[in-house]
N, C-alpha and C. Protein backbone atom coordinates (compact mmCIF):
# COMPACT_ATOMS: atom_id res chain seq x y z
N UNK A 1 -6.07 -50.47 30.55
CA UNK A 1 -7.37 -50.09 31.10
C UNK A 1 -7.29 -48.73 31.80
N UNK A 2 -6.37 -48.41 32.64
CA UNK A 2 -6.08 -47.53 33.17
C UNK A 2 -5.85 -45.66 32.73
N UNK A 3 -5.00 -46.52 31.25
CA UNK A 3 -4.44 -45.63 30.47
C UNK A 3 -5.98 -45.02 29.28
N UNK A 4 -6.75 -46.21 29.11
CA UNK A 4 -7.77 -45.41 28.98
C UNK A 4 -8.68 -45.16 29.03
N UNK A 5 -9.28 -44.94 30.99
CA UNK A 5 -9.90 -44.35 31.56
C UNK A 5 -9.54 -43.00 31.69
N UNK A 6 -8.00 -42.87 31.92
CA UNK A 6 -7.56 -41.55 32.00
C UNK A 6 -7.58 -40.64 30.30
N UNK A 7 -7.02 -41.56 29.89
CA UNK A 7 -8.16 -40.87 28.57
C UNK A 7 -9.23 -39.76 28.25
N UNK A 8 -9.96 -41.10 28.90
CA UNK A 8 -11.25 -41.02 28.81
C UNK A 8 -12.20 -39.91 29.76
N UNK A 9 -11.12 -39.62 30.83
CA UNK A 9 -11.45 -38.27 31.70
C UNK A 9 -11.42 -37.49 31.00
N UNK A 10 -9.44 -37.36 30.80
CA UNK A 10 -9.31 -36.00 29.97
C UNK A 10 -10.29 -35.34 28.72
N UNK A 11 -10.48 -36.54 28.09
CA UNK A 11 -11.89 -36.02 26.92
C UNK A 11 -13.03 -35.21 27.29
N UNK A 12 -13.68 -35.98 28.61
CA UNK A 12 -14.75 -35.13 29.08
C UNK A 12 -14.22 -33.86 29.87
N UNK A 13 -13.45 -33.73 29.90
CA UNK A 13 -13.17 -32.54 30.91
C UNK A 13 -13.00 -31.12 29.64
N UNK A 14 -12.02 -31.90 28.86
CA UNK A 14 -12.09 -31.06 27.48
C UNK A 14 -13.30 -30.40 27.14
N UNK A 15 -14.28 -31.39 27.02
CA UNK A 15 -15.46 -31.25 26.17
C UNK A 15 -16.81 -30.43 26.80
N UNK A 16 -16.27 -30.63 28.82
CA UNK A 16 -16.90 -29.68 29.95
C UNK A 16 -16.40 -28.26 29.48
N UNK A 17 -15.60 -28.14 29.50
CA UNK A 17 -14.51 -26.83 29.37
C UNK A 17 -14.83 -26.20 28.09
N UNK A 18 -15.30 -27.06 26.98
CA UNK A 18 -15.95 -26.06 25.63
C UNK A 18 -16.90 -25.74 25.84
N UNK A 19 -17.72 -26.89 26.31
CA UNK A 19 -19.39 -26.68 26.45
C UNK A 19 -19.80 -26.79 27.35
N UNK A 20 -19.87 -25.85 28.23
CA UNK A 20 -20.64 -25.50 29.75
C UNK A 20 -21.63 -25.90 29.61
N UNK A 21 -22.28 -25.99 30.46
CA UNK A 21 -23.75 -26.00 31.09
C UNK A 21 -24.60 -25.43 30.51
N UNK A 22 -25.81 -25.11 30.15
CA UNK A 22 -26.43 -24.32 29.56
C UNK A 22 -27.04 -23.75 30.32
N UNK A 23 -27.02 -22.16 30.68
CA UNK A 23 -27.65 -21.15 32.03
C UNK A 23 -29.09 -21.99 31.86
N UNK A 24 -29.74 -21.55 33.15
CA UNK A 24 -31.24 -22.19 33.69
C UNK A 24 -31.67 -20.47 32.72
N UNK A 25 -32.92 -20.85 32.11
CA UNK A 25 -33.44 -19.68 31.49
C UNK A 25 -34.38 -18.86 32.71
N UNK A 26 -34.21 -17.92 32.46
CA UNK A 26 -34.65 -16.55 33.18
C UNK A 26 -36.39 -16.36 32.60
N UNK A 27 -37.14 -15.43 33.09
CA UNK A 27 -38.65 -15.34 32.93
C UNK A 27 -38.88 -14.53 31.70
N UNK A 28 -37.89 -13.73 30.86
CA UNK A 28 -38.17 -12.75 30.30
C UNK A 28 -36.38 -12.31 29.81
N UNK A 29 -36.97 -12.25 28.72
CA UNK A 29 -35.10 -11.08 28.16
C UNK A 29 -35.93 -10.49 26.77
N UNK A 30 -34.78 -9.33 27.04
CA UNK A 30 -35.46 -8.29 25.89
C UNK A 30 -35.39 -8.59 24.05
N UNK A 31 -34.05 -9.65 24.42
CA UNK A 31 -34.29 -9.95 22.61
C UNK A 31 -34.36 -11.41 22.53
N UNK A 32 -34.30 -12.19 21.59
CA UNK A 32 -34.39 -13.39 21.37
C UNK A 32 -33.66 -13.58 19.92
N UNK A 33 -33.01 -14.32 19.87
CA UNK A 33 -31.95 -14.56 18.42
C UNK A 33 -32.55 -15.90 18.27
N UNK A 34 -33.03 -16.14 16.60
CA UNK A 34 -33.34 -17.16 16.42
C UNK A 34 -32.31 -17.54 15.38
N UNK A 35 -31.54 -18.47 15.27
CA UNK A 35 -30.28 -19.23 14.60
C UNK A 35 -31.58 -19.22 13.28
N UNK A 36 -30.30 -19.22 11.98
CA UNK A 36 -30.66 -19.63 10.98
C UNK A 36 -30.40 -20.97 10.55
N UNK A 37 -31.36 -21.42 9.66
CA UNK A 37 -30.94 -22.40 8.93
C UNK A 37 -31.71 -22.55 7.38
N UNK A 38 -30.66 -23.04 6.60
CA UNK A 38 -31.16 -22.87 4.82
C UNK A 38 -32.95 -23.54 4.10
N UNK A 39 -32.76 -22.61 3.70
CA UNK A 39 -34.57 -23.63 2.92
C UNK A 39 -33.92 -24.49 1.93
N UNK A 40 -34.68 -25.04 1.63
CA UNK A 40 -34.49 -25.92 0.40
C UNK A 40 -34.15 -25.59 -0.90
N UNK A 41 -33.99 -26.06 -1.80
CA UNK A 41 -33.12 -25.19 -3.02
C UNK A 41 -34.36 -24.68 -4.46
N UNK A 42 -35.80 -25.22 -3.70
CA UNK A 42 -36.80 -24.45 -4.23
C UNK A 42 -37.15 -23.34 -3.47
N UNK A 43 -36.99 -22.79 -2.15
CA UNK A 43 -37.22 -22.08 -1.34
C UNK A 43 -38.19 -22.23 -0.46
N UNK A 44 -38.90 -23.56 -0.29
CA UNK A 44 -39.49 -24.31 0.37
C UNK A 44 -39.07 -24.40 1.82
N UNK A 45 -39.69 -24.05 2.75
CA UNK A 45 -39.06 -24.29 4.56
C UNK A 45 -38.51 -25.34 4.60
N UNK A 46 -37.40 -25.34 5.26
CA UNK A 46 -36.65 -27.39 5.64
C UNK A 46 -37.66 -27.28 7.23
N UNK A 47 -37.50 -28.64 7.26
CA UNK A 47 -38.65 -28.83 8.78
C UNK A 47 -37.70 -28.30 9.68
N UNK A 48 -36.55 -27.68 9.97
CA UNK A 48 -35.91 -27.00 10.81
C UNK A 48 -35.94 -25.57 10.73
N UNK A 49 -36.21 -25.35 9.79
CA UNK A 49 -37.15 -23.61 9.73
C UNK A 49 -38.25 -23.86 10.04
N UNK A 50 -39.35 -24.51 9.72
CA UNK A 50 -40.49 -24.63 10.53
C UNK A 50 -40.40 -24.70 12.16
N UNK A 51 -39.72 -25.33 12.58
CA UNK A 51 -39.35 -25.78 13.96
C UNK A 51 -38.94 -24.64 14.66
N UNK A 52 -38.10 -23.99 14.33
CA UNK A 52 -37.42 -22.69 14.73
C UNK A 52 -38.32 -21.63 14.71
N UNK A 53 -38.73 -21.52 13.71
CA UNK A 53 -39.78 -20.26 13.79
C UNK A 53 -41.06 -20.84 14.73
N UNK A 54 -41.66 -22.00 14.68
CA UNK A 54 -42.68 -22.44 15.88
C UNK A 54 -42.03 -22.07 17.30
N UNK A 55 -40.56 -22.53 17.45
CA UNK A 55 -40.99 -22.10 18.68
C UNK A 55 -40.41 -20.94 19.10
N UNK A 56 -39.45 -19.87 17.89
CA UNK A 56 -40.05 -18.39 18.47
C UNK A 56 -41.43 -17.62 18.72
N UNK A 57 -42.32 -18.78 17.66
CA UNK A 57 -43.82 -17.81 17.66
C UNK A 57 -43.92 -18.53 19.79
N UNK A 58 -44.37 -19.49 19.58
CA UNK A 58 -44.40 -20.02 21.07
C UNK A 58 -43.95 -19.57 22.38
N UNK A 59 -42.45 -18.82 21.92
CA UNK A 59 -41.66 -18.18 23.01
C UNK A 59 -42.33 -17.05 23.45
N UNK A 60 -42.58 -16.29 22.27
CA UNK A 60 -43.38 -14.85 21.87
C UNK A 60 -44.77 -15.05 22.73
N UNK A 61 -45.39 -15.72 22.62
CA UNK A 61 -46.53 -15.95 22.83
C UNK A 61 -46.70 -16.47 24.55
N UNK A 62 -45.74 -17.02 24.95
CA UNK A 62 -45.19 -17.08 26.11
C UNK A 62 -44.54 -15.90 27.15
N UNK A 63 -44.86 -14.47 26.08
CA UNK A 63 -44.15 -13.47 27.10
C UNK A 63 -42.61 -13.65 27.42
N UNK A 64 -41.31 -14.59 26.71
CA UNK A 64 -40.37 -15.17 27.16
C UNK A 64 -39.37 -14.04 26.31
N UNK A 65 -39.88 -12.87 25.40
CA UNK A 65 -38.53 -11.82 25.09
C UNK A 65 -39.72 -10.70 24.64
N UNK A 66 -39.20 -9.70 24.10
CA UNK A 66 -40.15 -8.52 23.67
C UNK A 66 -39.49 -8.41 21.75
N UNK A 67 -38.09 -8.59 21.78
CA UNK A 67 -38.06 -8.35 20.37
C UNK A 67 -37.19 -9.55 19.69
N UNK A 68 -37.27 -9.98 18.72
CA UNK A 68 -36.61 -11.11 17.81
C UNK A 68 -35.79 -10.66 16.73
N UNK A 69 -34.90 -11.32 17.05
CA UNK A 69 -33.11 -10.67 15.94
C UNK A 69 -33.33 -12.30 15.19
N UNK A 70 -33.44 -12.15 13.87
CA UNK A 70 -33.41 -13.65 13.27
C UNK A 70 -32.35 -13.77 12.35
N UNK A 71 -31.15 -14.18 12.25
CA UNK A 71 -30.29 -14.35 11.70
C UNK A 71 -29.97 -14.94 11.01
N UNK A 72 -29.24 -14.90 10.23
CA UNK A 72 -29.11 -15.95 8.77
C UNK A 72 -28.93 -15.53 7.19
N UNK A 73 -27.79 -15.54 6.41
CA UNK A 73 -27.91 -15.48 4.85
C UNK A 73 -27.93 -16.31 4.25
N UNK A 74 -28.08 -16.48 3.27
CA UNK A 74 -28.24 -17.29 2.02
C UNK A 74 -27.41 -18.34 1.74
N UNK A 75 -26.69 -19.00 2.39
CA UNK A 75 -25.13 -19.92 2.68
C UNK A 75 -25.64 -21.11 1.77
N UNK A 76 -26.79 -21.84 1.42
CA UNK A 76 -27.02 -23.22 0.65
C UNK A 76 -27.28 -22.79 -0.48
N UNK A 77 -28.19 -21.71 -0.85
CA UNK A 77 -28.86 -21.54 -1.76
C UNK A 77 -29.13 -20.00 -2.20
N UNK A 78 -29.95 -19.41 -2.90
CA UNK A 78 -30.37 -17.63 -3.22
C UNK A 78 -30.90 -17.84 -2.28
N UNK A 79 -31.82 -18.64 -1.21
CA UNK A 79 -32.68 -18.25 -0.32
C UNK A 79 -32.02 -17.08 1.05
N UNK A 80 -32.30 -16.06 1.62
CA UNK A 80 -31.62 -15.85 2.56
C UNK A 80 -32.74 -16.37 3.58
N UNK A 81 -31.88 -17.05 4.90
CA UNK A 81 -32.68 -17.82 5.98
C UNK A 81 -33.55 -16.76 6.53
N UNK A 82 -33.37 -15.88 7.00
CA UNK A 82 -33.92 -14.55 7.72
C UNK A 82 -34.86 -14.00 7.11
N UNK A 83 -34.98 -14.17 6.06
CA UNK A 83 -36.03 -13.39 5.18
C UNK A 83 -37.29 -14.56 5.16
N UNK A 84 -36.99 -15.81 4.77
CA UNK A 84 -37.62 -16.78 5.14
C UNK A 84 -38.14 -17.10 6.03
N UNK A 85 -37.54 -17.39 7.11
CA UNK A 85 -38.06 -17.13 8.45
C UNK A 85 -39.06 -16.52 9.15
N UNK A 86 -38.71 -14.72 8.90
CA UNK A 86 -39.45 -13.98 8.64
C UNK A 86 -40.91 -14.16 7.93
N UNK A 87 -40.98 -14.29 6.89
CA UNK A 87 -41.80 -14.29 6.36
C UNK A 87 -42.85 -14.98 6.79
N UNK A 88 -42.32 -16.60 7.51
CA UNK A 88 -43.37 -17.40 7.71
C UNK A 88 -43.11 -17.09 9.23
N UNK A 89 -43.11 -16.60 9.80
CA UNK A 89 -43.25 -16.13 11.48
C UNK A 89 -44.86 -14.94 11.36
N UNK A 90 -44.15 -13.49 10.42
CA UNK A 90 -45.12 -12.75 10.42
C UNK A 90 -46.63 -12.78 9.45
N UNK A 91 -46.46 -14.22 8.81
CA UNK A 91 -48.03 -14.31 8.42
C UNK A 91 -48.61 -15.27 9.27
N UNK A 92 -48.07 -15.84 10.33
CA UNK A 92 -48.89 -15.91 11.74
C UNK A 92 -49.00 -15.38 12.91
N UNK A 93 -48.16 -14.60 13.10
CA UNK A 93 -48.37 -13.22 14.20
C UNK A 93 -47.42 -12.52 13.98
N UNK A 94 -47.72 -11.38 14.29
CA UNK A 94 -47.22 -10.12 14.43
C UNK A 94 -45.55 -9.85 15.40
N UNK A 95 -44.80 -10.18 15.26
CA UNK A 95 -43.49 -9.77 16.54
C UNK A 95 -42.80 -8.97 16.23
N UNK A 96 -42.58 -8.11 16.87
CA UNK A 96 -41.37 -6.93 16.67
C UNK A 96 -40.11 -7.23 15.95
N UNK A 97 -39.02 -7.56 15.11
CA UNK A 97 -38.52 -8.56 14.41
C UNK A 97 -37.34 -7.40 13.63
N UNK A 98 -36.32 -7.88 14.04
CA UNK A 98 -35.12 -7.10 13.48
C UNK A 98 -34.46 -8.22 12.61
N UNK A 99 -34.30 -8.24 11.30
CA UNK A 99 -33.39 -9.35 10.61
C UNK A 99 -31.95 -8.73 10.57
N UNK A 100 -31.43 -9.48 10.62
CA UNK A 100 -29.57 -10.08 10.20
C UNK A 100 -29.76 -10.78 9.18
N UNK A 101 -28.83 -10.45 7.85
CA UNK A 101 -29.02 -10.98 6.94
C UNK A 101 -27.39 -10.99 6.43
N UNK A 102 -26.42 -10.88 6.98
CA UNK A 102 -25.27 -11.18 6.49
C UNK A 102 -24.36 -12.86 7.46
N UNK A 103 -24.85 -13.42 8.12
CA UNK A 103 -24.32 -14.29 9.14
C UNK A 103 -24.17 -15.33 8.49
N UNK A 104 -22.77 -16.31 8.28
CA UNK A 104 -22.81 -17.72 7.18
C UNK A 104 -22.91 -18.72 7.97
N UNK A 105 -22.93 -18.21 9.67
CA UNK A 105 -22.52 -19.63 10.66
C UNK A 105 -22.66 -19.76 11.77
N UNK A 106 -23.05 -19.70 12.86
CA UNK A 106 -23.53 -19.76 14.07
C UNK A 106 -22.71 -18.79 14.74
N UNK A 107 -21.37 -18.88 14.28
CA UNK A 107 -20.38 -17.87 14.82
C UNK A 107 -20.88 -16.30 14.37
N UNK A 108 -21.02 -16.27 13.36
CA UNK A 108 -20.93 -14.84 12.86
C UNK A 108 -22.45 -14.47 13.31
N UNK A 109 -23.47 -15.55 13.49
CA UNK A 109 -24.82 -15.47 14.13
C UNK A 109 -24.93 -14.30 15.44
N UNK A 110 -23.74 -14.67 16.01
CA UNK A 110 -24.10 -14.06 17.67
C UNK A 110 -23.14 -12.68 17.31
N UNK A 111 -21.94 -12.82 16.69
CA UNK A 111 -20.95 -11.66 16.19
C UNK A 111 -22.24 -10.51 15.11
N UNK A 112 -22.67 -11.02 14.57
CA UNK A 112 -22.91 -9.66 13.56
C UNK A 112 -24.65 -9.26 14.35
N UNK A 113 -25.27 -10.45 15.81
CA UNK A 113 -26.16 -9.67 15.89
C UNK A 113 -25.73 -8.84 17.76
N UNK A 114 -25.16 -9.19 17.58
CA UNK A 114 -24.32 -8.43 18.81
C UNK A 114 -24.60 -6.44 19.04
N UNK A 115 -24.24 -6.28 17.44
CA UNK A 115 -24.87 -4.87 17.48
C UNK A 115 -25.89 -4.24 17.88
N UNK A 116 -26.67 -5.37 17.61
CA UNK A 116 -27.95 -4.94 18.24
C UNK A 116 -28.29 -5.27 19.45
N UNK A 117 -28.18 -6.22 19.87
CA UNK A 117 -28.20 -6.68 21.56
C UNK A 117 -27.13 -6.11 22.35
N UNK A 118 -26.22 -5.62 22.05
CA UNK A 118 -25.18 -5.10 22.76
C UNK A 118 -25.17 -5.44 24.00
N UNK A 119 -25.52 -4.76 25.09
CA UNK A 119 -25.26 -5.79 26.49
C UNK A 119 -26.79 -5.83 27.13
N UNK A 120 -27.77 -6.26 26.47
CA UNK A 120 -28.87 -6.46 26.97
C UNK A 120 -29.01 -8.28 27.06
N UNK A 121 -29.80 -8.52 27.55
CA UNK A 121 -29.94 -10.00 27.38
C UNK A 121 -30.55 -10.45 26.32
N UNK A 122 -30.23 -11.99 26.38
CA UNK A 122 -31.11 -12.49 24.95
C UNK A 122 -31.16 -13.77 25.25
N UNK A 123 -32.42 -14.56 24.64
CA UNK A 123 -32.99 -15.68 24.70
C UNK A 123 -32.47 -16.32 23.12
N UNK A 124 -31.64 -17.64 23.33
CA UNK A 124 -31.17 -17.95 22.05
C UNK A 124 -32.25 -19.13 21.76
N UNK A 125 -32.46 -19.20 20.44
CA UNK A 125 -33.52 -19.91 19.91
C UNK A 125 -32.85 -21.06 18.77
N UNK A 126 -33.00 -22.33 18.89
CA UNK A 126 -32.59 -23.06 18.04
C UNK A 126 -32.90 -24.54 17.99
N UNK A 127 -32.20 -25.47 17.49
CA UNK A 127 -32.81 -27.27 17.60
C UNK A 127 -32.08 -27.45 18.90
N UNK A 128 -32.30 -28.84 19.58
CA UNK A 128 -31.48 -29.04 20.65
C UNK A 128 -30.18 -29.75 20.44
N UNK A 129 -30.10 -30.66 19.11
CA UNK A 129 -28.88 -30.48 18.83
C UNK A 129 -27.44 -29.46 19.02
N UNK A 130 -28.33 -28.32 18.52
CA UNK A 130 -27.17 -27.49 18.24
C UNK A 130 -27.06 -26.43 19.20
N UNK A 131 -28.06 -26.48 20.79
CA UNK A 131 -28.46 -25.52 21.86
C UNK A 131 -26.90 -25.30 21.76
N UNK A 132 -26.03 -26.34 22.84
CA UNK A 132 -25.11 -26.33 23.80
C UNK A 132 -23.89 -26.06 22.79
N UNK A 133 -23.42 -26.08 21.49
CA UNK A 133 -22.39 -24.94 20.54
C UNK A 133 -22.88 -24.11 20.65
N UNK A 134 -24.13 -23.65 20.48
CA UNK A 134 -24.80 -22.37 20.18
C UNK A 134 -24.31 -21.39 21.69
N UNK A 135 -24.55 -22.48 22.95
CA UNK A 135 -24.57 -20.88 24.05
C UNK A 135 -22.61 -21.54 24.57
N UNK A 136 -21.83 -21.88 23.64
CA UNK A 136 -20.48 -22.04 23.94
C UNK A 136 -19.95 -20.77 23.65
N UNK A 137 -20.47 -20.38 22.22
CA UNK A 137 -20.50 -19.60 21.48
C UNK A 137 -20.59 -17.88 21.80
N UNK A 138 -22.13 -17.97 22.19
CA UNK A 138 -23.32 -17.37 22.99
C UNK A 138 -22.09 -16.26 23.90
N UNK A 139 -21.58 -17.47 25.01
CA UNK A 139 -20.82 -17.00 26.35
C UNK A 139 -19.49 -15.93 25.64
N UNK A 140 -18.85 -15.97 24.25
CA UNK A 140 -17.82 -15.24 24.11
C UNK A 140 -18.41 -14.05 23.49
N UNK A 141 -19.87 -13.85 23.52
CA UNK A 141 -20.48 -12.39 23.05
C UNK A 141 -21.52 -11.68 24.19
N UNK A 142 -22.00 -12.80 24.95
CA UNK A 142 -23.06 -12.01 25.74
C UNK A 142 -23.01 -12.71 27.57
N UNK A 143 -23.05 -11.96 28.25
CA UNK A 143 -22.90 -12.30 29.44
C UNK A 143 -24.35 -13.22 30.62
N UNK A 144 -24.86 -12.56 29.59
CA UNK A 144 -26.44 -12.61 30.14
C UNK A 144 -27.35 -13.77 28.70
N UNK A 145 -27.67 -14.41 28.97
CA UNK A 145 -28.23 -15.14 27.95
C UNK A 145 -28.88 -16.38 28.51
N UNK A 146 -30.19 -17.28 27.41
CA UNK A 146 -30.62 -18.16 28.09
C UNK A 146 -30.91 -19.12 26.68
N UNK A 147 -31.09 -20.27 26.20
CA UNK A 147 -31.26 -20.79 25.22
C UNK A 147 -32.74 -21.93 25.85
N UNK A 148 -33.78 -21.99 24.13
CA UNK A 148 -34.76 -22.37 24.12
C UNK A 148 -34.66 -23.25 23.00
N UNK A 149 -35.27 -24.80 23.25
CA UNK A 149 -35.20 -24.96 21.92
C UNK A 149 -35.81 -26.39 21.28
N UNK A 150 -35.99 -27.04 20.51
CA UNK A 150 -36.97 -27.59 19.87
C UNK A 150 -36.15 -29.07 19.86
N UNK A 151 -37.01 -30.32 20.20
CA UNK A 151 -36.60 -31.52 20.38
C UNK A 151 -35.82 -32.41 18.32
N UNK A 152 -34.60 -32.32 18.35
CA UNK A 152 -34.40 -32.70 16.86
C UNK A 152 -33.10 -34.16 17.33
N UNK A 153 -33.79 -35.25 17.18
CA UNK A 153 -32.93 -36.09 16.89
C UNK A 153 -32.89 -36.97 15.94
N UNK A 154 -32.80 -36.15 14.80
CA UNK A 154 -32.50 -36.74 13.39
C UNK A 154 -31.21 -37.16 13.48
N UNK A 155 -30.90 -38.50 12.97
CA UNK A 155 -29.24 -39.25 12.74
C UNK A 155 -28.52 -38.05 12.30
N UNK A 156 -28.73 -37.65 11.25
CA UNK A 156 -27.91 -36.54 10.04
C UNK A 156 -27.76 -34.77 10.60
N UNK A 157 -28.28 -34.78 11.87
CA UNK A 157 -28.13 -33.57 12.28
C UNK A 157 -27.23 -33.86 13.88
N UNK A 158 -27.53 -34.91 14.22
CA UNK A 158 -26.60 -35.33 15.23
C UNK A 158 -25.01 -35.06 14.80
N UNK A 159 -24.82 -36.37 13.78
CA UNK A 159 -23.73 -36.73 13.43
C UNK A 159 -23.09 -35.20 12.90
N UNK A 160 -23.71 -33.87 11.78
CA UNK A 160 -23.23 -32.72 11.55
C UNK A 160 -23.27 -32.27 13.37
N UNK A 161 -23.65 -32.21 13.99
CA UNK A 161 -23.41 -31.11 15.21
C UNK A 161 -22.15 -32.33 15.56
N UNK A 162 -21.95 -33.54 16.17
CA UNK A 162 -20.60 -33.76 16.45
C UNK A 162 -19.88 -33.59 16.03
N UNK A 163 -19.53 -33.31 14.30
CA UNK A 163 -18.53 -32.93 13.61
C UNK A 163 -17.96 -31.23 14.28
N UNK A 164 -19.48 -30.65 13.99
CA UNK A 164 -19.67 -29.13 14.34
C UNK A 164 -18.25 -28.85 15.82
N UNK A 165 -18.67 -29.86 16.54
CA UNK A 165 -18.47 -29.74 18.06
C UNK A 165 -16.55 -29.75 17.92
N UNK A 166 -16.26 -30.86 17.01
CA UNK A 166 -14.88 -31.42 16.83
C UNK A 166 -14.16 -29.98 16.27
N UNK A 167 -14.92 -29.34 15.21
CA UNK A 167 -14.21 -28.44 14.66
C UNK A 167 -13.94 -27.40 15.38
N UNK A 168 -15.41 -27.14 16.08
CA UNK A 168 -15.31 -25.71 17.44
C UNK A 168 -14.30 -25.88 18.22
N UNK A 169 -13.66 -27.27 18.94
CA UNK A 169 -12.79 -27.45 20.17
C UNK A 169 -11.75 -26.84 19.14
N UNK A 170 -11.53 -27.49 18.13
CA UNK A 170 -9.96 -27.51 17.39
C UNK A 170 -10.16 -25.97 17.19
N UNK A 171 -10.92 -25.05 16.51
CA UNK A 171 -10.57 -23.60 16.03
C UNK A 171 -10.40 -22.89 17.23
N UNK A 172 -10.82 -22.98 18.64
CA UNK A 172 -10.75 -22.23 19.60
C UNK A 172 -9.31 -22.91 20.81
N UNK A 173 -8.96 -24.08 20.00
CA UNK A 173 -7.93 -24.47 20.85
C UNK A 173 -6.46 -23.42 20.06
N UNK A 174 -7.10 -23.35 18.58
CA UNK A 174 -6.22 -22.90 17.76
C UNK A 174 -6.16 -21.11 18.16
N UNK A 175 -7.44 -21.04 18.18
CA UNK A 175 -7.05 -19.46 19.06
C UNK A 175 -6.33 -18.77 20.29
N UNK A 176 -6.43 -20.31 21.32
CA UNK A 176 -5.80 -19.90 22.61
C UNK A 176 -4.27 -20.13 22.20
N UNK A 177 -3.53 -20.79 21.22
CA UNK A 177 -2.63 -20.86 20.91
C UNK A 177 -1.99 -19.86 19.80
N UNK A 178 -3.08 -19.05 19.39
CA UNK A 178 -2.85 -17.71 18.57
C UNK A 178 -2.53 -18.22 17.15
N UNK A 179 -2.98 -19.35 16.94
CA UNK A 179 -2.46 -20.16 15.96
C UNK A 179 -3.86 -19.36 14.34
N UNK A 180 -4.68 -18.87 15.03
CA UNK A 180 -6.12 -19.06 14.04
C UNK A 180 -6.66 -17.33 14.34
């Protein structure tokens, strides 16, 4: 019993130590990164591109960033996410809107739009599943950041973000060990 409660610490302390807290969001930041995710293999929105782009239009519309970095390539299908995205964001309003169109993964999400946010702040946009990888992530590119994001508790997106979560501890445990 003993042996695994202590366990059972060490796990959460692990799992504190990957995935902080998620900062209290701020009134305003100058960009907003909205995570990609794939359309369907007709090029049809998945209800998580709908979701995502609702609530950048929402954020937008809220005064909560001034410009939107939307990230995402083509990783399931020819569709690229960003262009998609795009598309159905600006035939309902208008936002200032920089695409990323080379990113295969949440990682390379915050890495390849980094260029452009460089050390300004940014409002990360995504499901709530995947908020707290997203600003684990977030913290090894930007200092300043706040995450927003849309209620998803689908079984099948749970169970992929715990996998997600298992693989993140192991590749970054593998980095502090210079192993990766």
């Amino acid at each position: 019993m003993i042996v695994s409660l202590c366990i059972l610490i060490i796990l959460i302390c692990i799992y504190i130590y990957f995935f902080p807290f998620i900062p209290k969001r701020k009134k305003h930041y100058t960009y907003a990164l909205l995570l990609g995710c794939p359309a369907h293999d007709d090029g049809t929105m998945s209800s998580s591109q709908i979701k995502r782009c609702d609530l950048a239009i929402k954020m937008y519309q809220q005064n909560l960033y001034d410009t939107l970095i939307i990230s995402g390539s083509n990783v399931k299908n020819e569709y690229v996410e960003a262009k998609v995205m795009h598309d159905y964001i600006q035939n309902k309003i208008d936002i200032p809107t920089i695409l990323e169109t080379k990113a295969r993964n949440t990682f390379e999400n915050f890495k390849l739009s980094k260029e452009y946010i460089q050390n300004q702040d940014v409002l990360i946009l995504t499901s709530q599943t995947h908020a707290k990888r997203a600003c684990a992530i977030a913290k090894q590119f930007f200092s300043d950041y706040g995450c927003a994001w849309f209620k998803d508790l689908k079984p099948k997106h749970i169970i992929r973000e715990i996998v997600s979560r298992i693989l993140y501890i192991k590749i970054e445990i593998l980095k502090k060990l210079g192993r990766y």
